[in-house]
PDB file of N, CA and C in Angstrom:
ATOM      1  N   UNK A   1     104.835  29.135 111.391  1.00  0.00           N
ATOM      2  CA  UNK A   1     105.255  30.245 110.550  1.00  0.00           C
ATOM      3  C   UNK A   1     105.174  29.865 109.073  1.00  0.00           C
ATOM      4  N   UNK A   2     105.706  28.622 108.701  1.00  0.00           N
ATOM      5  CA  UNK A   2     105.584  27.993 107.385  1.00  0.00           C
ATOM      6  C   UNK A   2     104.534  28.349 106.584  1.00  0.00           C
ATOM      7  N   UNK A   3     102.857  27.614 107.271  1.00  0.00           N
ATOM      8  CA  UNK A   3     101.828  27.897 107.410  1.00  0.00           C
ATOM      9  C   UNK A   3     101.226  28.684 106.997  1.00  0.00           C
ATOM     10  N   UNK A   4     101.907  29.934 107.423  1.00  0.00           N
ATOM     11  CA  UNK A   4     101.314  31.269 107.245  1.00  0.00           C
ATOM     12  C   UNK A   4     101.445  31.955 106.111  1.00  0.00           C
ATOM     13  N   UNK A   5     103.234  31.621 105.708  1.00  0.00           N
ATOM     14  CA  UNK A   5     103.371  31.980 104.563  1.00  0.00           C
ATOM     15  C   UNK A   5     102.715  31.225 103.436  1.00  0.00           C
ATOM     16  N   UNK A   6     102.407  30.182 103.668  1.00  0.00           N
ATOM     17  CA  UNK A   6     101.817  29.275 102.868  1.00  0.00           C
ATOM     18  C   UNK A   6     100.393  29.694 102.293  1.00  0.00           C
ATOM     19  N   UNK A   7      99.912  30.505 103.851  1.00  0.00           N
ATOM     20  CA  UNK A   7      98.734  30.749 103.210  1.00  0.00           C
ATOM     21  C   UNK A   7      98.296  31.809 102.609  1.00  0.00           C
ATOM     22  N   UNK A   8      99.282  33.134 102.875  1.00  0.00           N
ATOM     23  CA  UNK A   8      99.545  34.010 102.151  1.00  0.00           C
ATOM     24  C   UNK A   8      99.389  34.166 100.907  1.00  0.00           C
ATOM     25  N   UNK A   9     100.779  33.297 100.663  1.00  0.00           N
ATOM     26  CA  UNK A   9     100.976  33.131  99.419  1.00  0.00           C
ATOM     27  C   UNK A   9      99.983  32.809  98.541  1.00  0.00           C
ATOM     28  N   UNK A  10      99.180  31.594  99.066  1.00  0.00           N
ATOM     29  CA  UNK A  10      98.210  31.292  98.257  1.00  0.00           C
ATOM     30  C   UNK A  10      96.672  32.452  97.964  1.00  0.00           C
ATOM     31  N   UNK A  11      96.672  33.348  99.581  1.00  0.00           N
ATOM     32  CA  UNK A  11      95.510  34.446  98.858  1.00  0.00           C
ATOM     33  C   UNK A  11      95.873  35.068  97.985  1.00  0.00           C
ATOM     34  N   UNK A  12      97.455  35.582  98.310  1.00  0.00           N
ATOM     35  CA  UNK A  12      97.655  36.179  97.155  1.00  0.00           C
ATOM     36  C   UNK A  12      97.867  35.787  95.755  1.00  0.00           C
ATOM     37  N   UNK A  13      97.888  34.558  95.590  1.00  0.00           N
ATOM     38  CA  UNK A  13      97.760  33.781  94.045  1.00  0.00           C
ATOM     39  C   UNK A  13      96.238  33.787  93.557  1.00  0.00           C
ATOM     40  N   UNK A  14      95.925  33.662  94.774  1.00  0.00           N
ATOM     41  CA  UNK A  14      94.236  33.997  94.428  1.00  0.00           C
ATOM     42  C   UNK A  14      93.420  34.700  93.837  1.00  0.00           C
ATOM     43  N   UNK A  15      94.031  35.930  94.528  1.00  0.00           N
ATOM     44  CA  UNK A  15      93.697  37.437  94.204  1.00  0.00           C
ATOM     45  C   UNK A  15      94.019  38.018  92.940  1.00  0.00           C
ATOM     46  N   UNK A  16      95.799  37.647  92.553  1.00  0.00           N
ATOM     47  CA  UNK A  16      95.601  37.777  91.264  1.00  0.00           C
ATOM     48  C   UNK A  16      94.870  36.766  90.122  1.00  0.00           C
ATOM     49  N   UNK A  17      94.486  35.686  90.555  1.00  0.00           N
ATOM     50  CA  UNK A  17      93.618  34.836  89.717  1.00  0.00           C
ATOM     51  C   UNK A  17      92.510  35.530  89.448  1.00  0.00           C
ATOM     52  N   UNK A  18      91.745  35.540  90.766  1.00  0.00           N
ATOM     53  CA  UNK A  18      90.275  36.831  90.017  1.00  0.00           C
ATOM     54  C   UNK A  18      90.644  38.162  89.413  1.00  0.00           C
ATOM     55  N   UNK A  19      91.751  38.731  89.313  1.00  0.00           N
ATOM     56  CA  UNK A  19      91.889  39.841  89.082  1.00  0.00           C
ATOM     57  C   UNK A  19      91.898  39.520  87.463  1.00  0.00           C
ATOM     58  N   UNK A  20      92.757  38.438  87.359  1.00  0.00           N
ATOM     59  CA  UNK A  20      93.071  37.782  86.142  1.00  0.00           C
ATOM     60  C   UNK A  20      91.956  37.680  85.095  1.00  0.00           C
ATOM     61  N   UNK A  21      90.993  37.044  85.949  1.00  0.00           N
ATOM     62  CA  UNK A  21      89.697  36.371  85.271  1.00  0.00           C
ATOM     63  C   UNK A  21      88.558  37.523  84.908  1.00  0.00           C
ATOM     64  N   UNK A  22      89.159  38.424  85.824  1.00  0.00           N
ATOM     65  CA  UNK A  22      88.496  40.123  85.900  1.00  0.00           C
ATOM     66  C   UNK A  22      88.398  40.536  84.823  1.00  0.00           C
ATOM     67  N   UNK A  23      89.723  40.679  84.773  1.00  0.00           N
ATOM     68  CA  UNK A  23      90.239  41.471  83.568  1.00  0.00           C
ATOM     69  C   UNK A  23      90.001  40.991  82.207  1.00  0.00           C
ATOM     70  N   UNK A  24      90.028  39.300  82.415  1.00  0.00           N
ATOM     71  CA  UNK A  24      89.632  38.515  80.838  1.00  0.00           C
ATOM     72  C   UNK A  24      88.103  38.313  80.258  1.00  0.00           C
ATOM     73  N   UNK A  25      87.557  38.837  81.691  1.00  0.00           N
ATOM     74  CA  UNK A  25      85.706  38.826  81.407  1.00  0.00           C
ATOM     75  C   UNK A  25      85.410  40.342  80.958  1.00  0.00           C
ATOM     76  N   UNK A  26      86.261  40.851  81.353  1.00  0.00           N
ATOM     77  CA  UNK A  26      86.040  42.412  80.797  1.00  0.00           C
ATOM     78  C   UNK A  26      86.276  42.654  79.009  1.00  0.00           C
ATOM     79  N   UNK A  27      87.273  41.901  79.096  1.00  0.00           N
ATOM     80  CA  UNK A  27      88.105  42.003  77.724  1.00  0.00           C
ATOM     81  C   UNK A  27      86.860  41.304  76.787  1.00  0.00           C
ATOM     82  N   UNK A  28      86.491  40.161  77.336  1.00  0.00           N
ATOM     83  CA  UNK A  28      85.652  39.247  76.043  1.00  0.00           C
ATOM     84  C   UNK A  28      83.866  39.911  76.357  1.00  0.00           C
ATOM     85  N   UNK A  29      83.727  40.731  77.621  1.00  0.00           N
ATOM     86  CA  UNK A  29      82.847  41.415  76.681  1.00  0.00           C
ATOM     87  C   UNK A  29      82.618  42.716  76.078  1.00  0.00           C
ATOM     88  N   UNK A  30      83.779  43.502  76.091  1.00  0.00           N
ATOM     89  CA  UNK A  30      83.677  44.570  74.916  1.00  0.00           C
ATOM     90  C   UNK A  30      83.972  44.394  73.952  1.00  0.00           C
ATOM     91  N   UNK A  31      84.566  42.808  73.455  1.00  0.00           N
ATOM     92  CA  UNK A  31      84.880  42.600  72.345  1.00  0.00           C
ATOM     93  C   UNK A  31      83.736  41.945  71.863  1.00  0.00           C
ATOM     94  N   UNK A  32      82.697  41.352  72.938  1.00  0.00           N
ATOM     95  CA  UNK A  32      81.273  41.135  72.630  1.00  0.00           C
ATOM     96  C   UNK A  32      80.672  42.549  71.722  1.00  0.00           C
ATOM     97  N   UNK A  33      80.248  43.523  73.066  1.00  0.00           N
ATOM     98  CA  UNK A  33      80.107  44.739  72.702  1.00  0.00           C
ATOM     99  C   UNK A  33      79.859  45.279  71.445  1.00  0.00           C
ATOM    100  N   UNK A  34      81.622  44.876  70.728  1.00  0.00           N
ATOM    101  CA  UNK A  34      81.576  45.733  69.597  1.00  0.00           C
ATOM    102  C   UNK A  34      81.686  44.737  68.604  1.00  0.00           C
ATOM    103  N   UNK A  35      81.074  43.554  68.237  1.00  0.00           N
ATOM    104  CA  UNK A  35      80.530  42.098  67.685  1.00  0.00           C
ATOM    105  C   UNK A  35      79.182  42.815  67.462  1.00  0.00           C
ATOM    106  N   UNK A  36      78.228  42.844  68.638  1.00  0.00           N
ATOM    107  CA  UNK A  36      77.193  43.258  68.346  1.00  0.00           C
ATOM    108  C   UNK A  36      76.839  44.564  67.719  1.00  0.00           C
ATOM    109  N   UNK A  37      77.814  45.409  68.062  1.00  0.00           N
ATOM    110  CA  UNK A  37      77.447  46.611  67.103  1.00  0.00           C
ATOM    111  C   UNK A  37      78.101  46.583  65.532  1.00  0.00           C
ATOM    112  N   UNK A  38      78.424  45.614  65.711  1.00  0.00           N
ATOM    113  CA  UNK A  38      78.690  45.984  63.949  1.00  0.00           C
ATOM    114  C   UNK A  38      77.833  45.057  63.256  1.00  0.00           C
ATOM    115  N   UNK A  39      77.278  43.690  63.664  1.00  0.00           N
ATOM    116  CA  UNK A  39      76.192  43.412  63.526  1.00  0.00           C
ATOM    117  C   UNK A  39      75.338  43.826  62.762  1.00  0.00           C
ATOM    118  N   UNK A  40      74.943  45.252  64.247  1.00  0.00           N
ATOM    119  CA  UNK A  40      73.583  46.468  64.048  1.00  0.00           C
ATOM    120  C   UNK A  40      73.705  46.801  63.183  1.00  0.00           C
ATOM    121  N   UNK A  41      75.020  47.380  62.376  1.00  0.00           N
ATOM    122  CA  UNK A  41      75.048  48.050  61.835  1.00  0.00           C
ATOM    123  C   UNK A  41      75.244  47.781  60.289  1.00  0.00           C
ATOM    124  N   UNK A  42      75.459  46.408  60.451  1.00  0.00           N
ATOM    125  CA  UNK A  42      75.100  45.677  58.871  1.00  0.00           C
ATOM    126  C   UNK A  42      73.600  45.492  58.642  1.00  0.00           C
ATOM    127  N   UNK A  43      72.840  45.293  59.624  1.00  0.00           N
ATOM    128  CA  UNK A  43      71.687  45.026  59.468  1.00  0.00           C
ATOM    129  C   UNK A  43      70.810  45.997  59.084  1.00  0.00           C
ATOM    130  N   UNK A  44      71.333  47.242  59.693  1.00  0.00           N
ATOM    131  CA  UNK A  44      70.606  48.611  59.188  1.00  0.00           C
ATOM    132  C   UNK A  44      71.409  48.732  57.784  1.00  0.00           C
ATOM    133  N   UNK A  45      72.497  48.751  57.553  1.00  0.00           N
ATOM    134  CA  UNK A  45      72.950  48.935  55.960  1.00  0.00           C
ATOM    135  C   UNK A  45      72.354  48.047  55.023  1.00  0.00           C
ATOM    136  N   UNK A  46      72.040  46.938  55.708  1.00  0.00           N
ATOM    137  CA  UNK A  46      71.126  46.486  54.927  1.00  0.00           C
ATOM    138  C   UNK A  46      69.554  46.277  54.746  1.00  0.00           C
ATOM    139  N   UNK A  47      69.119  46.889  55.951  1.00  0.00           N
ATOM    140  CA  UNK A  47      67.661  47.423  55.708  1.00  0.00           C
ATOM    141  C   UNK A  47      67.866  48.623  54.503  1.00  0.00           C
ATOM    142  N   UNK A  48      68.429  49.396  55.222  1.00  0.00           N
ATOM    143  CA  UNK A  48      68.729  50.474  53.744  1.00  0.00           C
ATOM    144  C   UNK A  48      68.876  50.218  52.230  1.00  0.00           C
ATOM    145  N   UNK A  49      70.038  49.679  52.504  1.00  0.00           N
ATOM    146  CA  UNK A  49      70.129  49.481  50.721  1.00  0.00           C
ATOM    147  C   UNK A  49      68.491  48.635  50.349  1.00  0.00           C
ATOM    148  N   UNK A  50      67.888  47.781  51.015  1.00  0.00           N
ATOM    149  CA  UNK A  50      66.495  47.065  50.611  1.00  0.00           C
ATOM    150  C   UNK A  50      65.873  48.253  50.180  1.00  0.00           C
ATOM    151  N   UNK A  51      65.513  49.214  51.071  1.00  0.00           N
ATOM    152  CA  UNK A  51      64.779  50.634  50.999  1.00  0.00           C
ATOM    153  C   UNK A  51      65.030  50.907  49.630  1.00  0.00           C
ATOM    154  N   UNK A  52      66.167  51.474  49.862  1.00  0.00           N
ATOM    155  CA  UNK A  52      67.080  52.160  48.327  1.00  0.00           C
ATOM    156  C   UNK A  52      65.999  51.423  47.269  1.00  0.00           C
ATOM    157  N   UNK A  53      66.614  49.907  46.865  1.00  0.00           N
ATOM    158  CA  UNK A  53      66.256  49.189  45.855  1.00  0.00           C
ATOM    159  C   UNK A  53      64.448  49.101  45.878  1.00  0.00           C
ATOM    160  N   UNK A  54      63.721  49.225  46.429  1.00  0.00           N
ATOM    161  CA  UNK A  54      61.766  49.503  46.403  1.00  0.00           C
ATOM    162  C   UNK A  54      61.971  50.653  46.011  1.00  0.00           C
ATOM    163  N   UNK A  55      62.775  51.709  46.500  1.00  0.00           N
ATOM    164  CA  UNK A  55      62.278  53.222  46.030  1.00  0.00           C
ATOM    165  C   UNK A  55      62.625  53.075  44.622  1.00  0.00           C
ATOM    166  N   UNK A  56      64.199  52.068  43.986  1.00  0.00           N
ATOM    167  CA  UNK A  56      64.622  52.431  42.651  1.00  0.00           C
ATOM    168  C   UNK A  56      63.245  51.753  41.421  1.00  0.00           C
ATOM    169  N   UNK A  57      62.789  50.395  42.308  1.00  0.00           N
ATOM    170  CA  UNK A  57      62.429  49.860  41.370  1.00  0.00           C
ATOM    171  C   UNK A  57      60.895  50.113  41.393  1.00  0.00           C
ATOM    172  N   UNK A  58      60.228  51.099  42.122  1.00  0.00           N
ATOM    173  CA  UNK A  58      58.590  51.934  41.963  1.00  0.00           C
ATOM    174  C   UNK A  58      58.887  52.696  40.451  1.00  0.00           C
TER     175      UNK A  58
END
């Protein structure tokens, strides 16, 4: 009976471990996600302003 609970216990430590690890792989990549989009979006602000500055200085 010991045993059993023993081993219980332990799927269920388990289970919340991946749930755990679930949840923390989820988290680090939408915080990837939105790393890369702001990125993008410096990179296009700064393709632009380049633009801007050829059109000012024709």
């Amino acid at each position: 009976m010991k045993l059993e609970t023993d081993q219980i216990q332990q799927a269920q430590r388990s289970e919340t471990v991946k749930a755990l690890a679930s949840k923390e792989s989820e988290k680090l990549k939408s915080d990837n996600d939105h790393q890369e989009r702001a990125h993008q979006e410096l990179d296009e602000s700064a393709i632009s302003q380049d633009i801007e500055m050829d059109e000012i200085s024709k």
